[in-house]
Protein backbone atom coordinates (compact mmCIF):
# COMPACT_ATOMS: atom_id res chain seq x y z
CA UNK A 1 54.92 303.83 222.93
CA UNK A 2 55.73 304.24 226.65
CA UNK A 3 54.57 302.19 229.50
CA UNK A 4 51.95 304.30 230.32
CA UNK A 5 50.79 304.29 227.17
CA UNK A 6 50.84 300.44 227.00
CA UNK A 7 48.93 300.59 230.45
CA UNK A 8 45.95 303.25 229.49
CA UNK A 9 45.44 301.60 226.52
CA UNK A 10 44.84 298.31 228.68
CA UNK A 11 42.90 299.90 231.15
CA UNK A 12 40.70 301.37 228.11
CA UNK A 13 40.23 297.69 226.66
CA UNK A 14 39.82 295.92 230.44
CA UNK A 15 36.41 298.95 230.58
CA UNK A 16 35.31 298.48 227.18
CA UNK A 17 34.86 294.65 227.27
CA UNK A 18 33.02 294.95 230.69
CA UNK A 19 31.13 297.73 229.69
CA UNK A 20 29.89 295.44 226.30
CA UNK A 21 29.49 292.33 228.92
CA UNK A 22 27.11 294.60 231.14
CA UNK A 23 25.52 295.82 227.79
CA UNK A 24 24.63 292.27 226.31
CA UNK A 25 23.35 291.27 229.71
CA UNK A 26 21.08 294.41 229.45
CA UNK A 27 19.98 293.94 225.87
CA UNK A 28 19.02 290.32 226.72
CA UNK A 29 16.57 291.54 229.59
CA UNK A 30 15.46 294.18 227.22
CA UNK A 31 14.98 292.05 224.49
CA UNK A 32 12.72 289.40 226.54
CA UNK A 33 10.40 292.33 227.51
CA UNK A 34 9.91 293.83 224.44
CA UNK A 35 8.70 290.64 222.51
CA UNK A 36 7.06 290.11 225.82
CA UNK A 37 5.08 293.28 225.68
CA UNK A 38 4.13 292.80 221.81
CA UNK A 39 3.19 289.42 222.10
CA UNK A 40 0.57 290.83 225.13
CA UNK A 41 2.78 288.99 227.88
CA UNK A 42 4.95 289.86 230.78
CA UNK A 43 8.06 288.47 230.18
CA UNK A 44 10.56 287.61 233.08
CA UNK A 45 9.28 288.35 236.17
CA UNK A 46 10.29 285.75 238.91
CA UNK A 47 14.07 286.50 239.23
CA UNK A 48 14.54 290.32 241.20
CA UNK A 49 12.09 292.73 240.29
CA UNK A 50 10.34 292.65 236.87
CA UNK A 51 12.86 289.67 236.26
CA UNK A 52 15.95 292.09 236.40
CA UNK A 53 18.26 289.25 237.32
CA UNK A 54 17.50 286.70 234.88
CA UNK A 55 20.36 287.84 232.92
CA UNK A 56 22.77 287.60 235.74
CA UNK A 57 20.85 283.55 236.63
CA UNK A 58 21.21 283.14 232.61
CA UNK A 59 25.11 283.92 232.85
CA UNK A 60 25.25 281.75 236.41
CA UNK A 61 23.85 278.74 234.28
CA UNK A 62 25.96 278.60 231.18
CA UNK A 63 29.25 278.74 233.84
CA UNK A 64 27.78 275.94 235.26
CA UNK A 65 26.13 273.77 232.78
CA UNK A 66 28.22 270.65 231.90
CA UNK A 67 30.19 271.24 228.10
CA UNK A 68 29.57 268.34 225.96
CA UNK A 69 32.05 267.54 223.64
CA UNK A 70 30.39 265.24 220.92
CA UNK A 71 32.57 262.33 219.27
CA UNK A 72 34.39 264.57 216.63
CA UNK A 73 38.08 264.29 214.58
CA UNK A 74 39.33 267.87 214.52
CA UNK A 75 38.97 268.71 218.15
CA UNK A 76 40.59 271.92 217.75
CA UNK A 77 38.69 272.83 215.33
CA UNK A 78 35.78 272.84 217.24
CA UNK A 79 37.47 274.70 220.89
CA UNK A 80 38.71 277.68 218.65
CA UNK A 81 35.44 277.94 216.82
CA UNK A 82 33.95 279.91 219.91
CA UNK A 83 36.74 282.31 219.82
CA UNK A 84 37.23 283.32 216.08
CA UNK A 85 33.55 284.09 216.57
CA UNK A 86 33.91 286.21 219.94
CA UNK A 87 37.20 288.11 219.26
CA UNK A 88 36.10 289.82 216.66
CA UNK A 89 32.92 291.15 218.09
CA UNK A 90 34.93 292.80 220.44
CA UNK A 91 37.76 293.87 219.09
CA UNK A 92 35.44 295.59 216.66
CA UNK A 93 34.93 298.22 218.99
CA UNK A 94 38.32 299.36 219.72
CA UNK A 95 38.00 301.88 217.08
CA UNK A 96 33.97 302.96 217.41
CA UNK A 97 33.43 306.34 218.91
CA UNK A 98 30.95 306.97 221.76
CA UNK A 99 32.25 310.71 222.23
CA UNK A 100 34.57 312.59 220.44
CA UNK A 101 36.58 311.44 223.65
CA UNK A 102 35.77 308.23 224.86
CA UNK A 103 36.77 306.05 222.40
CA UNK A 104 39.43 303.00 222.75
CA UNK A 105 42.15 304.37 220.23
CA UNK A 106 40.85 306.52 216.88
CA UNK A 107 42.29 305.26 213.63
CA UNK A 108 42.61 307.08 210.65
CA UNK A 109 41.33 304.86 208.53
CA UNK A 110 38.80 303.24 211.33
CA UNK A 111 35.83 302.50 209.00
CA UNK A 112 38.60 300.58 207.15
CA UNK A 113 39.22 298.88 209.76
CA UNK A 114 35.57 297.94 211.13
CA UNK A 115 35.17 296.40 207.42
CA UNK A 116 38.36 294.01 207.84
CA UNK A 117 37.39 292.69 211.14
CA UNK A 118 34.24 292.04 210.82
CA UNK A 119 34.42 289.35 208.33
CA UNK A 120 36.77 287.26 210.55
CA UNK A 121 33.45 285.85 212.10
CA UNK A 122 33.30 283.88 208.97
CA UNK A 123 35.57 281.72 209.13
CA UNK A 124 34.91 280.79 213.03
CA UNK A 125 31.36 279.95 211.70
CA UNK A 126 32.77 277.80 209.36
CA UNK A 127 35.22 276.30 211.54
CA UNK A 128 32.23 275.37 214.11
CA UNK A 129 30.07 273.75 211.58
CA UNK A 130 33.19 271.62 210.16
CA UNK A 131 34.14 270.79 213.63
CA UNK A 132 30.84 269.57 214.51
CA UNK A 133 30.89 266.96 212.40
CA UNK A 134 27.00 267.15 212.49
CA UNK A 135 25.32 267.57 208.75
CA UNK A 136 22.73 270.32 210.40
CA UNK A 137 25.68 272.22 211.42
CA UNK A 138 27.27 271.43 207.77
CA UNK A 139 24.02 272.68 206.27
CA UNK A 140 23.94 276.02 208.13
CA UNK A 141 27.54 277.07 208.44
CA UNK A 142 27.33 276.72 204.23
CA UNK A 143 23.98 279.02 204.89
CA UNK A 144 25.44 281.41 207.31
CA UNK A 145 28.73 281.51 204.94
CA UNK A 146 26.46 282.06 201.91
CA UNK A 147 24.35 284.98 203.63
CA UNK A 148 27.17 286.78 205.30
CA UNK A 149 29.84 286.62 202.69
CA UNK A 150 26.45 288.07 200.33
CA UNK A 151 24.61 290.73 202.64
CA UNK A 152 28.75 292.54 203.01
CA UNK A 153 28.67 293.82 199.70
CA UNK A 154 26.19 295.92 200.43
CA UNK A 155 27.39 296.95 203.59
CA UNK A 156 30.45 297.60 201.63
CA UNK A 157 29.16 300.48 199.43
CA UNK A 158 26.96 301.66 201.56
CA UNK A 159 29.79 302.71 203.48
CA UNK A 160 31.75 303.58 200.14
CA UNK A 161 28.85 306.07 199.66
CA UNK A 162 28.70 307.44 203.46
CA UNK A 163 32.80 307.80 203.18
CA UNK A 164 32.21 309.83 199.58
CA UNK A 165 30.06 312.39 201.47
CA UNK A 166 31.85 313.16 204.74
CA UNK A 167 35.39 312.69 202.36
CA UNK A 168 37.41 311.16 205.30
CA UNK A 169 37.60 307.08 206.85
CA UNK A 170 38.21 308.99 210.39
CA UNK A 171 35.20 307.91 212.06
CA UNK A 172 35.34 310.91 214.54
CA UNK A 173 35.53 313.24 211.43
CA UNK A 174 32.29 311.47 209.89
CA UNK A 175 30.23 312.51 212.86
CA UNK A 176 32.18 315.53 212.75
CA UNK A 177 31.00 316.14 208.93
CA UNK A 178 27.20 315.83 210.09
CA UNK A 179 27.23 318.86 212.31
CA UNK A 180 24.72 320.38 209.80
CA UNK A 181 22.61 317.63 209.23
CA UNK A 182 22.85 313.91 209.52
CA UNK A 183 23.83 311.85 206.98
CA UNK A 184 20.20 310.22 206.77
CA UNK A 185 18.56 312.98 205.58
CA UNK A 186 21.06 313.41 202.39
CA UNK A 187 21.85 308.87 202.66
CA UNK A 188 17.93 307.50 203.38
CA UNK A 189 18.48 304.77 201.38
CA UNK A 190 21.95 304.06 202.28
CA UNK A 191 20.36 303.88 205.93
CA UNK A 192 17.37 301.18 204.76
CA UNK A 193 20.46 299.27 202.93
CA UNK A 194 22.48 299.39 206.03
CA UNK A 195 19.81 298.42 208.52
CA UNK A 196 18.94 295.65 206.59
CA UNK A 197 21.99 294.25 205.56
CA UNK A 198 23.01 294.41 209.17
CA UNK A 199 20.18 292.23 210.15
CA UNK A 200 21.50 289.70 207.80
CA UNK A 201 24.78 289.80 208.93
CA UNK A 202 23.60 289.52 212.64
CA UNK A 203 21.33 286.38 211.78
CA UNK A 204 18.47 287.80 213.57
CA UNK A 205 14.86 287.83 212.02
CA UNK A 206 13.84 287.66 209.59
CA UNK A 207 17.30 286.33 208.08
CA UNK A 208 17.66 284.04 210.93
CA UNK A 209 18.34 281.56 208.01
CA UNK A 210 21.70 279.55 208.92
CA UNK A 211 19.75 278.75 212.68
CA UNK A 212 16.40 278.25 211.44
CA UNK A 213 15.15 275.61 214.43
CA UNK A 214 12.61 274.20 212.24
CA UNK A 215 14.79 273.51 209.54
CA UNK A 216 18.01 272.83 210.82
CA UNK A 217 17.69 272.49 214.54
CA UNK A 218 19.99 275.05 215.50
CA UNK A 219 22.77 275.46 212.83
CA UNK A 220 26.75 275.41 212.95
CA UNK A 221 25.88 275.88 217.10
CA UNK A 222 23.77 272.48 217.63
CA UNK A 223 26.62 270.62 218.98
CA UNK A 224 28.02 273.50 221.61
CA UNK A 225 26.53 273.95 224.89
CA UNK A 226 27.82 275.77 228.42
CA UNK A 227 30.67 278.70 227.71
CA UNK A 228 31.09 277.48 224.14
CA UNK A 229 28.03 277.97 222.99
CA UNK A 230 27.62 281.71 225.29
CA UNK A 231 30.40 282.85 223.51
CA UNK A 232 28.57 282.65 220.35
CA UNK A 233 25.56 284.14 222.06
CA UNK A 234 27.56 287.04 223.32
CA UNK A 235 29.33 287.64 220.05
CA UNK A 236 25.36 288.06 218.52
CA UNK A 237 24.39 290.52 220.97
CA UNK A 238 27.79 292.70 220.89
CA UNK A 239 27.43 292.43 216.96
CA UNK A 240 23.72 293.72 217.46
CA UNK A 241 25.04 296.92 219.49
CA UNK A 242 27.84 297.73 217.34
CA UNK A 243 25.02 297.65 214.14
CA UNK A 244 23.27 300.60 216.39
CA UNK A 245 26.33 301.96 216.77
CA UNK A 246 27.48 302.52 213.93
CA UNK A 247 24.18 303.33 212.10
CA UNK A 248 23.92 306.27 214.97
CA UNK A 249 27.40 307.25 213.60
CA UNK A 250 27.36 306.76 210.30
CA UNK A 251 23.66 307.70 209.53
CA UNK A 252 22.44 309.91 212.97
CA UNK A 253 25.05 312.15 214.08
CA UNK A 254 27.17 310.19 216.66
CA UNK A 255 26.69 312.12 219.71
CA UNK A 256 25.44 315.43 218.49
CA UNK A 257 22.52 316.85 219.87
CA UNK A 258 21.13 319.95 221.50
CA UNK A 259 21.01 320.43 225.53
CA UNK A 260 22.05 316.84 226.44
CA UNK A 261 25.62 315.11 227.27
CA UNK A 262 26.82 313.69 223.85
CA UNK A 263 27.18 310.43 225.77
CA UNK A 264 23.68 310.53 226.38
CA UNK A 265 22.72 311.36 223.05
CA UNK A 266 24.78 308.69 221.68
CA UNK A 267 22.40 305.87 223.96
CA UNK A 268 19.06 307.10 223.08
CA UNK A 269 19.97 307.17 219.25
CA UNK A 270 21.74 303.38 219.31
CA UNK A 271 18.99 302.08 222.05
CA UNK A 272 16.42 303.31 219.29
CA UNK A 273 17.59 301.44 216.69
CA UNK A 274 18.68 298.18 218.74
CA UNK A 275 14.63 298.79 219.37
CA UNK A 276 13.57 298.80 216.04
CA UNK A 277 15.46 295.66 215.65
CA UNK A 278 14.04 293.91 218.41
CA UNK A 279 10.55 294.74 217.34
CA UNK A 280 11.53 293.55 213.82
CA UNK A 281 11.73 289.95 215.76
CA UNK A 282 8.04 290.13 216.71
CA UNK A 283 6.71 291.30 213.88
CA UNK A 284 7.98 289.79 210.29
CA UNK A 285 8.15 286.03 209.57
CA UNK A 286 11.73 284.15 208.72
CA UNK A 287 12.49 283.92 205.03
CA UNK A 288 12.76 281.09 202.73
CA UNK A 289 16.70 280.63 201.52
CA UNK A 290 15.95 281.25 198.09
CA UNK A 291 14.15 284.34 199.05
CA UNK A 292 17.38 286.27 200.85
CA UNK A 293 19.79 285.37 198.68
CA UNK A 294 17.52 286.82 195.73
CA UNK A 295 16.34 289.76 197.76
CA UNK A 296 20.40 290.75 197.86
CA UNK A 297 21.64 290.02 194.57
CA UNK A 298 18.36 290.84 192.68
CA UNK A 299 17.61 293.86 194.50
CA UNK A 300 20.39 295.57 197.23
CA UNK A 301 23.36 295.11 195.27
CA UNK A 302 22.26 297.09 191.80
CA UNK A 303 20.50 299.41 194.02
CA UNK A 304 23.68 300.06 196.24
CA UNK A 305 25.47 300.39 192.89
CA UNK A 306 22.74 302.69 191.98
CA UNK A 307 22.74 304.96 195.28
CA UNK A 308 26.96 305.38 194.63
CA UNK A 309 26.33 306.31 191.36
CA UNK A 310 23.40 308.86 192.48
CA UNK A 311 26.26 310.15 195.60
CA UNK A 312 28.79 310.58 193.20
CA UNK A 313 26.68 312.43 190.47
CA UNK A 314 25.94 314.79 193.92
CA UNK A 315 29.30 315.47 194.87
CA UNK A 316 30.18 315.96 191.57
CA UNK A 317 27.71 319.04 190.79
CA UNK A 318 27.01 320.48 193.44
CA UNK A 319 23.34 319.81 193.94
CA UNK A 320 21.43 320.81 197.15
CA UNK A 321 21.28 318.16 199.80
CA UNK A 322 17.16 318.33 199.41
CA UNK A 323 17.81 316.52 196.03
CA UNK A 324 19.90 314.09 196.87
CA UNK A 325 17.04 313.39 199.59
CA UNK A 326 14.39 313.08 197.00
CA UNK A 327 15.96 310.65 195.03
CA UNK A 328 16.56 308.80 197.41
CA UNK A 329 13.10 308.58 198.29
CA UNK A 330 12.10 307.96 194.48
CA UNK A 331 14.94 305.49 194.61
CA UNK A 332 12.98 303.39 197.53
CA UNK A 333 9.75 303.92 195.96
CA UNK A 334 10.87 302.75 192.60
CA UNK A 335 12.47 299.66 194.95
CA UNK A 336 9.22 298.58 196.49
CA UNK A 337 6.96 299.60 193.48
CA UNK A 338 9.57 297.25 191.51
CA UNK A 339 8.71 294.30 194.63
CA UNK A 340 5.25 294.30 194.47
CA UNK A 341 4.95 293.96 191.01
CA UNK A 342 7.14 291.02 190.68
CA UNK A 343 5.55 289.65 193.50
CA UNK A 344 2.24 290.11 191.90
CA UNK A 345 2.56 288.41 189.03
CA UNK A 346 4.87 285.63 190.69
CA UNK A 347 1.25 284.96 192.46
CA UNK A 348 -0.54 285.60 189.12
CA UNK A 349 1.89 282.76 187.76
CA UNK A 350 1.47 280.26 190.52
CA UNK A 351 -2.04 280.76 190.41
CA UNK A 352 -2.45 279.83 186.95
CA UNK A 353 -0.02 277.09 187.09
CA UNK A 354 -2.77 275.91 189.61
CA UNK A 355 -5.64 276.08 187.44
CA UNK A 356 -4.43 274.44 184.72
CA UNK A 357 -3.36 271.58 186.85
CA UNK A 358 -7.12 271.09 188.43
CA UNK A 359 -7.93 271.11 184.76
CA UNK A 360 -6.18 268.43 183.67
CA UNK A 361 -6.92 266.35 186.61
CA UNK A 362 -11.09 267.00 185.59
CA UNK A 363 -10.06 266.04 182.38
């Protein structure tokens, strides 16, 4: 590698953290005016126009806000936290394509290589909640641990089942392999699978467990405040673009489209599904513990199992894509038939419990 080299590849990593800085500012302002404009208010409105600067008076205030450093033995511990957290986030994009072009440095095996690095935020989460020596923080970094090291698996084969179709870990040559169709219409319940286990590894609602305020006050982050505690704030909303990132590559055709610049193509499809997360936020309550951990191992895993099995039966054959769609589909009706029914006569159970309690107590 030349000098040159060494310096465009610098230059490419100096543009791609601002550009992900100037994204999580934007996502933050977008954010506060969706859920403002479900929940029938306005939203910011006092800083700039519409409240366009509050991101930029948000950024200004965690500079400038005092870091408390609470009474605690492993001091390092608790100052690398922040980072272990944060580096990963964004080193996760070096590899993730926005064009077949503009992209940091392509790897061969780059889907690979998103899967390694993204489970280094584990350990920085438990390394905050250790060094906090808070119980709350204890109590959800062994949540956040728990959830994350859980909701990867399927993940995991979801993206085993996406790399059996396109036949290639190049994720230039995935997008690439969807020039027919996109992956969702052949994968539509490795998409669900994805988007959902994404959520859970992002924390956000409703598998906001390992923060839950009214439980836990505010997790493995309840003792970090000014820059320490941003960094983990940035690291969520980075980790929240690169889930619509790569669900518009793996699932939605990167940057393929008709008439419009790829790049452009690319923004609408991610922005969409950044959206539908946000509006996930406003509309679905948080979950009990007991129900997301059984939710994954009761129900995504064996059906991620199942939808590998289905792929490779596929691939093997020969069959049409349109069947590979439809069972799929019977796949995720069979899946939510199979929910309501236990949840039915979970209720049928409590509810009896119930009345033979009142009885005895008439008795």
């Amino acid at each position: 590698m030349t000098w040159t080299d060494i310096l465009l590849t610098s230059l490419k990593v100096g543009a791609m953290v601002g550009l992900i800085t100037v994204v999580v500012l934007l996502l933050t302002y977008l954010e506060r005016k969706i859920l403002g404009r479900i929940q029938m208010r306005m939203g910011p409105m006092r800083t700039g126009f519409h409240g366009m600067l509050q991101p930029i008076a948000d950024a200004l205030k965690l500079v400038l806000k005092e870091d408390v450093l609470p009474s605690v033995k492993d001091r390092a511990v608790f100052w690398i936290a922040p980072l272990v957290v944060f580096v990963p986030a964004l080193i996760l994009w070096v590899t993730i394509p926005f064009t077949e072009d503009l992209v940091v440095q392509n790897l061969e095996f780059g889907i690979l290589y998103i899967i390694a690095v993204s489970v280094f935020s584990i350990v920085g989460i438990i390394m905050a909640s250790w060094g906090s020596n808070n119980k709350y923080a204890l109590l959800g970094g062994a949540r956040a641990v728990a959830q994350l090291i859980s909701y990867e698996l399927p993940v995991i084969l979801v993206i085993l089942a996406v790399v059996m179709v396109s036949e290639t870990l190049d994720m230039r040559l995935i997008v690439q392999a969807q020039s027919s169709y996109p992956f969702i219409y052949v994968q539509p319940l490795g998409f669900l699978i994805f988007l959902i286990a994404g959520l859970a590894e992002l924390g956000r609602t409703p598998f906001d467990i390992p923060t839950a305020e009214s439980e836990i006050v505010g997790g493995p982050f309840v003792e970090y405040s000014g820059m320490h505690w941003s960094m983990f704030f940035l690291a969520e909303y980075a980790n929240t673009f690169a889930i619509g990132a790569l669900t518009t590559v793996l699932f939605l055709g990167g940057w393929s489209g008709p008439l419009l610049p790829g790049l452009l193509w690319f923004s609408i499809k991610t922005l969409s599904v950044i959206f539908f997360i946000f509006w996930l936020r406003a509309t679905l309550p948080r979950f009990r513990i007991d129900q997301l951990m059984t939710f994954c191992w009761k129900f995504l895993i064996p059906i991620s199992f199942l939808n590998i099995l289905v792929t490779g039966f596929y691939l093997f054959y020969g069959w049409p894509s349109w069947s590979m769609f439809l069972l799929s589909m019977a796949m995720i009706f069979g899946g939510y038939t199979t929910i309501r029914i236990t949840q039915k006569r979970r209720a049928a159970s409590i509810a009896e419990t119930l009345r033979l309690r009142r009885e005895r107590i008439a008795a």
